[in-house]
Protein backbone atom coordinates (compact mmCIF):
# COMPACT_ATOMS: atom_id res chain seq x y z
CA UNK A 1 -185.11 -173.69 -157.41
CA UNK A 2 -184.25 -174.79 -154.02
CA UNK A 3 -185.70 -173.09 -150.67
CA UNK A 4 -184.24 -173.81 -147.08
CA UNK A 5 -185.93 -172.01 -143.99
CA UNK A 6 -183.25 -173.06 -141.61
CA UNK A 7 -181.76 -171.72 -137.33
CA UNK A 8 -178.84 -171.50 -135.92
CA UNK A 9 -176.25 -174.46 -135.75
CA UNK A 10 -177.94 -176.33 -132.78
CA UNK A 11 -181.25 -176.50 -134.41
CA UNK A 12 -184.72 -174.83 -134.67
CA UNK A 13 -185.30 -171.52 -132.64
CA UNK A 14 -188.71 -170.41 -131.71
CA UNK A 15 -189.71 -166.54 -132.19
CA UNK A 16 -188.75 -165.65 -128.78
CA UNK A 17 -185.37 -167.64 -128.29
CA UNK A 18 -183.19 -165.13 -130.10
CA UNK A 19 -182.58 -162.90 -127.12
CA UNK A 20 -182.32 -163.85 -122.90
CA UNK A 21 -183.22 -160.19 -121.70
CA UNK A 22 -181.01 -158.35 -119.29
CA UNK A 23 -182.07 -159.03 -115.96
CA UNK A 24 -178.87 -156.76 -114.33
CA UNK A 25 -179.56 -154.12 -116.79
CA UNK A 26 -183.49 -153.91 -115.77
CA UNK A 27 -182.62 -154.02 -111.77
CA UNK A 28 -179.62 -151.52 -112.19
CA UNK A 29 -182.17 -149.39 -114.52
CA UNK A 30 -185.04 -149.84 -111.91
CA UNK A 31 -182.56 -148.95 -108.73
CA UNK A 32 -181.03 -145.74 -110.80
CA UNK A 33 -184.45 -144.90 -111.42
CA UNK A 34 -185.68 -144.15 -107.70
CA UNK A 35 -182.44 -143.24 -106.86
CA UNK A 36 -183.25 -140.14 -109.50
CA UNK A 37 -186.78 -139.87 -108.51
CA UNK A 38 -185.23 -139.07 -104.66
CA UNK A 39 -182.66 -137.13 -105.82
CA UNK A 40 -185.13 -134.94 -107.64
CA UNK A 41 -187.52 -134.59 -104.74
CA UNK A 42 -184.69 -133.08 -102.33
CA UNK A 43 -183.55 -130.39 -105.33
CA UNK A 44 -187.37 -129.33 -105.98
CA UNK A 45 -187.22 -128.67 -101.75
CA UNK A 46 -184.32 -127.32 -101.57
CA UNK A 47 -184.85 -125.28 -104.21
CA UNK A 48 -187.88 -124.03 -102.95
CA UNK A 49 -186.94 -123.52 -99.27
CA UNK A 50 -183.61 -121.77 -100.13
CA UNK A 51 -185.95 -119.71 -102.62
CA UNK A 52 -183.18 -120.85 -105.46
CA UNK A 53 -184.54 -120.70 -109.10
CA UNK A 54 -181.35 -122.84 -110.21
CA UNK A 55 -181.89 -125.73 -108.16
CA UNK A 56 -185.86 -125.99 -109.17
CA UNK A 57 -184.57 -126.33 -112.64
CA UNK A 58 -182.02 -128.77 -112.07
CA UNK A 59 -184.81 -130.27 -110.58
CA UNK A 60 -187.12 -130.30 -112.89
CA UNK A 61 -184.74 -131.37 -115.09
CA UNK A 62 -183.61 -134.73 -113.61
CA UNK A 63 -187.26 -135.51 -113.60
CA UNK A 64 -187.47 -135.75 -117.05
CA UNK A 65 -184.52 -138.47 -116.57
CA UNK A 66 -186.59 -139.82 -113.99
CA UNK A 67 -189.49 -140.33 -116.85
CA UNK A 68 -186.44 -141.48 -119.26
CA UNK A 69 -185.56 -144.52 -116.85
CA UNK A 70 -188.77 -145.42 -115.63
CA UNK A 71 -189.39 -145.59 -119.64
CA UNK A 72 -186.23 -147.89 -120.00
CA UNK A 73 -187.16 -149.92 -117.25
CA UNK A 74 -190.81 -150.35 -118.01
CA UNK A 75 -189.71 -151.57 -121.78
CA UNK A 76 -187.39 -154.34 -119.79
CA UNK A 77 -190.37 -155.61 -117.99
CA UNK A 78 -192.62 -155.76 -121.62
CA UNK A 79 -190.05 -157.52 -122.90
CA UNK A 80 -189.76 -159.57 -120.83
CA UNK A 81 -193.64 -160.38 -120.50
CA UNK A 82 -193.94 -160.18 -124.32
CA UNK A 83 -191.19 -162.65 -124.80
CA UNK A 84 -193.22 -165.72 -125.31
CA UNK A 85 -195.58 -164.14 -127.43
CA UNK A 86 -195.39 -166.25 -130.44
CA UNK A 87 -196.81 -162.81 -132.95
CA UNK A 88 -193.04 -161.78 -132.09
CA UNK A 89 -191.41 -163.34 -135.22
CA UNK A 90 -187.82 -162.52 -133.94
CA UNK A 91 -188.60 -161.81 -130.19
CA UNK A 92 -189.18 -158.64 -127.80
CA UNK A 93 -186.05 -157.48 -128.43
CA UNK A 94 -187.38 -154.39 -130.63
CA UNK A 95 -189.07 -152.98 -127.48
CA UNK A 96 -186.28 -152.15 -125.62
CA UNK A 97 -184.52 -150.40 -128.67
CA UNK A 98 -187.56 -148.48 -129.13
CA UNK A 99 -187.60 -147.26 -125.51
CA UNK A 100 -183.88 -146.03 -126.01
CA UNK A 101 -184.76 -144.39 -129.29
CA UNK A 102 -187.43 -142.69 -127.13
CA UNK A 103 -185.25 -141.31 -124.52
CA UNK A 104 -182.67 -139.64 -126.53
CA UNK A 105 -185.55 -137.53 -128.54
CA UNK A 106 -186.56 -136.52 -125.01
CA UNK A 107 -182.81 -135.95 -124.05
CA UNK A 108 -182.97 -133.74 -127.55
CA UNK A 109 -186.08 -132.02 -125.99
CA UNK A 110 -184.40 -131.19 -122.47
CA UNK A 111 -181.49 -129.91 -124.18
CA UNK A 112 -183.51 -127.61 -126.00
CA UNK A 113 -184.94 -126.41 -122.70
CA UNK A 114 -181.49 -126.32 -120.92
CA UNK A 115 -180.89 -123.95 -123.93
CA UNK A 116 -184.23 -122.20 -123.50
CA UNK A 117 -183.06 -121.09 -120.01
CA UNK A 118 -179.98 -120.59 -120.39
CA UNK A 119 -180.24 -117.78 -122.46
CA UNK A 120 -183.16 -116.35 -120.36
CA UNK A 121 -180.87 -116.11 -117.49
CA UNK A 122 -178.25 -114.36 -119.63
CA UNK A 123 -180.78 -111.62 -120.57
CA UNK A 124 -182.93 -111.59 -116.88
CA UNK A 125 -180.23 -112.74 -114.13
CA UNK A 126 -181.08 -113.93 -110.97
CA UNK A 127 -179.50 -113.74 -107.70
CA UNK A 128 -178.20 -117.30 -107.08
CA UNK A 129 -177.99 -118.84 -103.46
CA UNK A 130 -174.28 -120.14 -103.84
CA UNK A 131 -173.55 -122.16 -100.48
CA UNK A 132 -177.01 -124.26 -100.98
CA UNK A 133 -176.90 -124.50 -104.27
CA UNK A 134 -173.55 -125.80 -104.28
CA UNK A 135 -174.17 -128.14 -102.11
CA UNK A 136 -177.36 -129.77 -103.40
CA UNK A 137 -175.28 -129.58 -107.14
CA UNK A 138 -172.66 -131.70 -105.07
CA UNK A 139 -175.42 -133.93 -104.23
CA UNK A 140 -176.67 -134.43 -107.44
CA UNK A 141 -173.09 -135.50 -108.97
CA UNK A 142 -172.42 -137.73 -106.40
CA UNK A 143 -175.93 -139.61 -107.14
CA UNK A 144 -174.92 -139.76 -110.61
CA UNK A 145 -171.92 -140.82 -110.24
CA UNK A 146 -173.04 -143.64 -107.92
CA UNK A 147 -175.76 -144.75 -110.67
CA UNK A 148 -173.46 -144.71 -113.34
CA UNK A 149 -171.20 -147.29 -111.45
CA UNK A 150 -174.96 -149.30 -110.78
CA UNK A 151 -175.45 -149.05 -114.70
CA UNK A 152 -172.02 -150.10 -115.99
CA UNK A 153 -171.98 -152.83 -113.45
CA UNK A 154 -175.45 -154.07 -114.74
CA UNK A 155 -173.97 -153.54 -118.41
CA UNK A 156 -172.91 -157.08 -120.66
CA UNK A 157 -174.71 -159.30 -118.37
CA UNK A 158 -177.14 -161.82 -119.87
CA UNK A 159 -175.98 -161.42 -123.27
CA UNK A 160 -172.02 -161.91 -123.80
CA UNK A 161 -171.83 -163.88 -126.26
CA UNK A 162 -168.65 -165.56 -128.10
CA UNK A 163 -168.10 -166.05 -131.69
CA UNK A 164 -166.55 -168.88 -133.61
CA UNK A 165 -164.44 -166.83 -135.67
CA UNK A 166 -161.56 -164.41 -134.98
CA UNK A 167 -163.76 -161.46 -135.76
CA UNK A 168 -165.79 -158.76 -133.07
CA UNK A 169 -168.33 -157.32 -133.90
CA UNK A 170 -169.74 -153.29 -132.45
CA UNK A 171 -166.81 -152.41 -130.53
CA UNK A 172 -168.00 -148.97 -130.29
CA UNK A 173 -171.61 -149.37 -129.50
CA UNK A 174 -173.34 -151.12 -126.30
CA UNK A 175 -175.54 -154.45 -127.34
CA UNK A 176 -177.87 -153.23 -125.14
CA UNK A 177 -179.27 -149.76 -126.70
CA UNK A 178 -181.71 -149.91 -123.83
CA UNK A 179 -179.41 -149.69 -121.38
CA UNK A 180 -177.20 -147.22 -122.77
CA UNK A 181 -179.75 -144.78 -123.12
CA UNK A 182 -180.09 -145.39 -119.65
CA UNK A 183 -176.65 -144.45 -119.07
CA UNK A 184 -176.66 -141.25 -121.16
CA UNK A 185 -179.28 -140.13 -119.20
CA UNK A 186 -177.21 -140.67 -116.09
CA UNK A 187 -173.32 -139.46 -117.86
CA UNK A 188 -175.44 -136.25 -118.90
CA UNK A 189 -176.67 -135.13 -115.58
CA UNK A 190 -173.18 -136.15 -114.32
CA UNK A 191 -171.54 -133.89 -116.69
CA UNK A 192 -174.06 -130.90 -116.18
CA UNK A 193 -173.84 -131.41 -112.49
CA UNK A 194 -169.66 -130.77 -113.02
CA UNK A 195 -170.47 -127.67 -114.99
CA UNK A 196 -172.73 -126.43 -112.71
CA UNK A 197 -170.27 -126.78 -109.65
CA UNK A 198 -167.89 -125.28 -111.50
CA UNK A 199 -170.30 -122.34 -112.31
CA UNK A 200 -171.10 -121.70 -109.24
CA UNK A 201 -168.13 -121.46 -107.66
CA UNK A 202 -166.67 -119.13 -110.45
CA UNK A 203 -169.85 -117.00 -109.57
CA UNK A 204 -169.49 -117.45 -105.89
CA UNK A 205 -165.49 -116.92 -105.06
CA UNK A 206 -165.18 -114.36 -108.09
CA UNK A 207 -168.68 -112.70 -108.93
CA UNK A 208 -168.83 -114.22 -112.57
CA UNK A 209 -172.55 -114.81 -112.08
CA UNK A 210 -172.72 -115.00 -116.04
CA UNK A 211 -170.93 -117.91 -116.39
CA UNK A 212 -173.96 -120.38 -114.61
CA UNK A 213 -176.17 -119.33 -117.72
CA UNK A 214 -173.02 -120.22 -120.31
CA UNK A 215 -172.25 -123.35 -118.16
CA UNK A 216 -176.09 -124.53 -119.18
CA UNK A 217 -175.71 -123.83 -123.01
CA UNK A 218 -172.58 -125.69 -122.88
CA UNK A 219 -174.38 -128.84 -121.35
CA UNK A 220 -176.81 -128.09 -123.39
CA UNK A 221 -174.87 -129.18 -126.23
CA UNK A 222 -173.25 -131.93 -124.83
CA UNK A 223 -176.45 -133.85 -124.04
CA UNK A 224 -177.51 -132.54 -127.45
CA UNK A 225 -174.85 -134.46 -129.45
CA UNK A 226 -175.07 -137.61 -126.68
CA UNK A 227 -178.60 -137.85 -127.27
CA UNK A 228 -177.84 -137.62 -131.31
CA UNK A 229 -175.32 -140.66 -131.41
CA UNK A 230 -178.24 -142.59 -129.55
CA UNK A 231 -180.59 -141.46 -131.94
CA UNK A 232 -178.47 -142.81 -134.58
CA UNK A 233 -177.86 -146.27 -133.08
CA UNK A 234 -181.46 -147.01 -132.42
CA UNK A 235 -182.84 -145.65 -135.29
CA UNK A 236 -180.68 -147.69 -137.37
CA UNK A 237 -181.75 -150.64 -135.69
CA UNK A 238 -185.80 -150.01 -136.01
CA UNK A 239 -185.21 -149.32 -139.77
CA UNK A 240 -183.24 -152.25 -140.38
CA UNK A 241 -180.00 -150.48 -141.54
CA UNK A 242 -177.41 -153.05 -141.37
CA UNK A 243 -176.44 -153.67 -144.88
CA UNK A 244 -173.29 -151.67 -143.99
CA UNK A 245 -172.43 -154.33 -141.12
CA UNK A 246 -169.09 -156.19 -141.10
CA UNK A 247 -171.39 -159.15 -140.89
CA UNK A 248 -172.17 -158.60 -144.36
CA UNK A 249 -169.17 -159.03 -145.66
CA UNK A 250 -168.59 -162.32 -143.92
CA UNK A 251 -171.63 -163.63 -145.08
CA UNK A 252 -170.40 -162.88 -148.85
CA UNK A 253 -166.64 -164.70 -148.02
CA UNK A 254 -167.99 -167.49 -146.57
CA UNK A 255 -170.91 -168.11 -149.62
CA UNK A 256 -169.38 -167.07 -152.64
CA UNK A 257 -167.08 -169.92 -152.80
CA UNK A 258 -166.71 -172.12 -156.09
CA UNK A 259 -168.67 -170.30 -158.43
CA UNK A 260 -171.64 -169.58 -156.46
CA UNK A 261 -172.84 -166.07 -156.06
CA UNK A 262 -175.00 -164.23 -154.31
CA UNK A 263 -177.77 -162.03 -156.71
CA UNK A 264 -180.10 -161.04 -153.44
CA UNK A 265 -178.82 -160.43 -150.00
CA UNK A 266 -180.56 -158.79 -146.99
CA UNK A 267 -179.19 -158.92 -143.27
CA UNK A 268 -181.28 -157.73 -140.47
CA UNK A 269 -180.64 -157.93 -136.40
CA UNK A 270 -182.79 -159.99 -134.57
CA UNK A 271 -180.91 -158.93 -130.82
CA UNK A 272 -178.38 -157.83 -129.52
CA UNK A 273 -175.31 -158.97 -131.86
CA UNK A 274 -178.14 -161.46 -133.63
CA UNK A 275 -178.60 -161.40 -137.16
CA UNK A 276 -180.98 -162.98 -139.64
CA UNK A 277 -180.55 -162.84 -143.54
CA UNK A 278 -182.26 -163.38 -146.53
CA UNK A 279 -180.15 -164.71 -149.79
CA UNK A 280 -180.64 -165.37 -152.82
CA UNK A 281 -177.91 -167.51 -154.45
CA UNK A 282 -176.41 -168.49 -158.17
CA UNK A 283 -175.62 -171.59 -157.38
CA UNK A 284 -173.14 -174.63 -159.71
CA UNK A 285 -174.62 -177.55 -159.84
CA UNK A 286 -174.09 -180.11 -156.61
CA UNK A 287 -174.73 -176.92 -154.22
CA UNK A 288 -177.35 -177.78 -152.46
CA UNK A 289 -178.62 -175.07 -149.63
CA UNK A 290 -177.48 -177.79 -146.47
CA UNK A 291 -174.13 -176.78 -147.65
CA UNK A 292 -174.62 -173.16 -147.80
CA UNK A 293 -176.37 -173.30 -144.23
CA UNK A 294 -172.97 -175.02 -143.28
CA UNK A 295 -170.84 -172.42 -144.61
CA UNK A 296 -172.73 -169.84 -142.76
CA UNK A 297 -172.32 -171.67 -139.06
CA UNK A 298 -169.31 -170.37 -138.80
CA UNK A 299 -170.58 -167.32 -137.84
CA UNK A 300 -172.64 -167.67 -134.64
CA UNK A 301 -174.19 -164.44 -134.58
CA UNK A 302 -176.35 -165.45 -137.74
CA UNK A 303 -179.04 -167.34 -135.96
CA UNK A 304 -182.31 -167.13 -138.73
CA UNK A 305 -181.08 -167.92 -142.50
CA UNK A 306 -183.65 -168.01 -145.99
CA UNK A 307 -181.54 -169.82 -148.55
CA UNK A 308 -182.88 -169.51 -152.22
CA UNK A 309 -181.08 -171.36 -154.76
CA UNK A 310 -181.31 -170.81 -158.43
């Protein structure tokens, strides 16, 4: 039996190599963050000098994004100051995943509220102040807006990396999980600023006061099933749930070649579109695990391999 610890093509890697951070995602994150933090400050006065219960919530409610991107961009920086922390075995990376899983159970937890609310006002309406409200809720989008454009031009830098094959990997999901929940955060009070203009001016040009109350259920459940596909994305990448990764497959095409095969496989990200794997191989005689390493380089993603021969 033959064991090979073995790196990426160019040679060893130390714990903390496997991801470069994302310095324009943490100063986009940090930016968006105060911009929210002001933002939030002039609804909580308005709201309370026009005597307008809606614009106090919407208040409130952006600080909890507030919170959600001072989270994301606090996880940046310890990443950042973890990352040559040797007791990392595959880097920092994990921290800012974490943070993003954290967010979207708090988006989950707003939505709830949004809900919560909602259906109070339904039962107990309140007289709304239309022109002020409108124009704070105008505000409010436009801030969004702004820090969504801040976010998306922080997003890919630091960390495009190319392949040596033909094939792309996560087409449909962000590398940086971080960052995106940063983003939600932002596209959500975006959207439930829209619904809320459009609310208001139902209620204010045509008296349908009772559609601000539906307007909130119905952003209720769109950050509800935003914050669930984040959820999903980092929670598959804390629990390691990759097996179902195209990379998987690759890793089997490229190994099982003349009569070896592979008895024991496990793949496992290491950062953003970094892998590492275990295998265990059934090997011919003549294979030696040098060779298998060299089959594998043609995937540059896979930068940590264990090679067990039998």
């Amino acid at each position: 039996m033959t064991t090979l610890h073995d790196d990426s093509p160019g040679g060893w890697l130390h714990s903390h190599d496997f991801d470069a951070g994302n310095p324009a995602g943490e100063r986009g994150t940090r930016l968006v963050m105060w911009l929210t933090l002001a933002t939030m400050a002039v609804e909580i006065a308005a709201g309370w000098w026009f005597n307008s219960m809606a614009l106090l919530a919407d208040g409130w409610h952006m600080s909890s994004h507030a919170l959600a991107l001072g989270l994301a961009a606090g996880a940046y920086a310890l990443a950042r100051r973890e990352a040559r922390d040797p007791r990392y075995a595959f880097g920092t990376w994990k921290i800012e995943v974490l943070a993003g899983f954290a967010s979207a159970v708090l988006l989950l937890v707003v939505a709830a509220l949004m809900v919560a609310g909602s259906v109070e006002r339904l039962i107990d309406p309140q007289a709304i102040h239309y022109p002020e409200a409108m124009a704070v809720a105008v505000l409010g989008l436009l801030v969004n807006l702004g820090s969504a454009w801040l976010l998306g031009g922080g997003h890919g830098h630091g960390h495009d990396h190319h392949h040596a094959h033909d094939h792309d990997h996560d087409h449909d999901h962000p590398h940086d999980l971080n960052l995106r929940s940063a983003q939600v955060h932002v596209l959500t009070d975006a959207a439930t600023s829209v619904l809320a203009i459009v609310a208001l001016g139902a209620g204010w040009w045509l008296g349908w006061a009772w559609l601000d109350p539906v307007m909130g259920i119905v952003g209720a459940v769109l950050v509800a099933l935003w914050a669930k596909g984040l959820v999903t994305d980092t929670a598959r990448v804390l629990l390691d749930r990759e097996m179902d990764h195209p990379v998987v497959a690759e890793i089997r095409e490229v190994v099982e070649v003349d009569g070896a095969r592979i008895t024991d496989l496990h793949v496992w990200r290491v950062g953003r579109e970094r892998f590492a794997c275990a295998i265990t191989l059934s090997a011919p005689p003549g294979l030696s695990a040098a060779e298998v390493h060299r089959r594998l380089a043609v995937h540059e993603e896979i930068v940590h391999a264990t090679i067990e021969l039998q």
